[in-house]
Protein backbone atom coordinates (compact mmCIF):
# COMPACT_ATOMS: atom_id res chain seq x y z
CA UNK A 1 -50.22 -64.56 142.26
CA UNK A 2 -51.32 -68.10 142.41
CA UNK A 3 -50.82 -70.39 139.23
CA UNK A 4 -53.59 -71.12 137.20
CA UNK A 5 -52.51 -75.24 137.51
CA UNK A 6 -52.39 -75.23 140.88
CA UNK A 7 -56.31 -73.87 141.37
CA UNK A 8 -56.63 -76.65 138.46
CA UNK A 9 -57.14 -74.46 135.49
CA UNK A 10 -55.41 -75.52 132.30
CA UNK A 11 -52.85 -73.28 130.87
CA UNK A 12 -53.96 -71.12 127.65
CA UNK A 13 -53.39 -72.96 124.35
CA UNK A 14 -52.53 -71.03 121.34
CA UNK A 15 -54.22 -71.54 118.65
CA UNK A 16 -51.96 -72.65 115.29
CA UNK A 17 -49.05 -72.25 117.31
CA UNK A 18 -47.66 -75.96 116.77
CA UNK A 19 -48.91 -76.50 113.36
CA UNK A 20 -46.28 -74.21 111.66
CA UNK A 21 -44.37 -76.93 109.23
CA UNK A 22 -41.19 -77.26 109.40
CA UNK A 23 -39.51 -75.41 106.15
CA UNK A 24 -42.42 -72.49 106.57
CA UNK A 25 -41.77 -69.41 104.74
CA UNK A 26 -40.01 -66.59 106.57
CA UNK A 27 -40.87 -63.06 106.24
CA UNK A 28 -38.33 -60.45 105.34
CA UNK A 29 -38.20 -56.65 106.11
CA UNK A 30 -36.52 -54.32 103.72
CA UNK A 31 -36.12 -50.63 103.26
CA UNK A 32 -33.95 -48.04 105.15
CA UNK A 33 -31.68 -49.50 107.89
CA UNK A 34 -33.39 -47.24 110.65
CA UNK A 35 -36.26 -48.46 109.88
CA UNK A 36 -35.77 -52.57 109.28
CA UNK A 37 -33.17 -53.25 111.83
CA UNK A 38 -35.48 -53.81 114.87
CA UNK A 39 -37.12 -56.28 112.95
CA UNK A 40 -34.58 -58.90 113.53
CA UNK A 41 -35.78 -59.08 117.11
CA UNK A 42 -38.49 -60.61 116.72
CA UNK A 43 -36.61 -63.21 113.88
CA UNK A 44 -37.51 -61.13 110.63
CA UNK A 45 -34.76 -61.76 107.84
CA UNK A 46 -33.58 -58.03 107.89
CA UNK A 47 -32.56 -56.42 104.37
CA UNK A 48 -31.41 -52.82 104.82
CA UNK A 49 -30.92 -50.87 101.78
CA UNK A 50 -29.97 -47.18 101.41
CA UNK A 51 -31.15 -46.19 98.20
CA UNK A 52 -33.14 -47.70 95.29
CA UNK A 53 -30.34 -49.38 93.42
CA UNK A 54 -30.21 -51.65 96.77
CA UNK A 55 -33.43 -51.84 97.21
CA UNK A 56 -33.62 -53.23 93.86
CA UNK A 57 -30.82 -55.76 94.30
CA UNK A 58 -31.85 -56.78 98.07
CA UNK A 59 -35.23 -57.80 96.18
CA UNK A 60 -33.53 -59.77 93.18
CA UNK A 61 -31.41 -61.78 95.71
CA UNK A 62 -33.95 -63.03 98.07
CA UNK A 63 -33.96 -65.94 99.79
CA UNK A 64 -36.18 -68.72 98.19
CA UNK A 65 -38.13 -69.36 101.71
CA UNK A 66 -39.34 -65.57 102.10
CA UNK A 67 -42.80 -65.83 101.72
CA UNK A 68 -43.94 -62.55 102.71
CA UNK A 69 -41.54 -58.61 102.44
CA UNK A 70 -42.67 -55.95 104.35
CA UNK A 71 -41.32 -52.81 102.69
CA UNK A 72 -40.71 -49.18 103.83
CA UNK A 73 -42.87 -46.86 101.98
CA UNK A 74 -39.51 -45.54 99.59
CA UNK A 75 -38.86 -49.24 99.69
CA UNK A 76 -41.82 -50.14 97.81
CA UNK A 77 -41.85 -47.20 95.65
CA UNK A 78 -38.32 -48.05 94.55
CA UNK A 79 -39.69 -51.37 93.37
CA UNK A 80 -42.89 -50.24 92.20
CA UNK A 81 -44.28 -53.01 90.01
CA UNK A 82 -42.14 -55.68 90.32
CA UNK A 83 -43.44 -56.41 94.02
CA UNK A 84 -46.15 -57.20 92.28
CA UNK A 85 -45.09 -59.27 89.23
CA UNK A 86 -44.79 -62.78 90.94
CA UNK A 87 -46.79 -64.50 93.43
CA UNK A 88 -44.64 -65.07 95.98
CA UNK A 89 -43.54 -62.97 98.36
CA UNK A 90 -46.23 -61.24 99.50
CA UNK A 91 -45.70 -57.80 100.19
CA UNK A 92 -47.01 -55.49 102.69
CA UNK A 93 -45.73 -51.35 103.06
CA UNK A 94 -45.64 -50.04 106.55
CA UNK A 95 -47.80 -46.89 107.46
């Protein structure tokens, strides 16, 4: 395979890539520990939580800099309308 330099093509730029600040937001994933803990791979704060009373408490204790929760489905149901009370996070339920 012959690199792309060498012929005298420039590499592919990604878009946005470099203009995440410093001190951006993280994103958190929380719900059942099956379904949150591959998450961390790709650098997701990971909040597993067996049942609603954790759910609940995972959610009053987050971090400051979480700026967006994605939620299991029981996850978000356990909250209900308190994901949506506040601005910030932003919350997202998985399919």
């Amino acid at each position: 395979m012959m690199d792309p330099a060498a012929a005298g093509d420039a590499a592919p730029v990604i878009e946005g890539a470099a203009a995440v600040p410093d001190g951006a937001g993280r994103v958190a994933v929380l719900g059942a520990p099956a379904a949150v803990t591959g998450f961390g791979l790709a650098g997701a704060l990971v909040l597993p939580a067996e049942d609603d009373a954790a759910v609940r408490a995972a959610w009053a204790a987050l971090p400051a800099d979480v700026e967006v929760v994605v939620l299991t489905a029981p996850a978000a149901r356990a909250l209900g309308e308190a994901r949506l009370a506040r601005p910030l996070p932003l919350t997202v339920v998985m399919p």
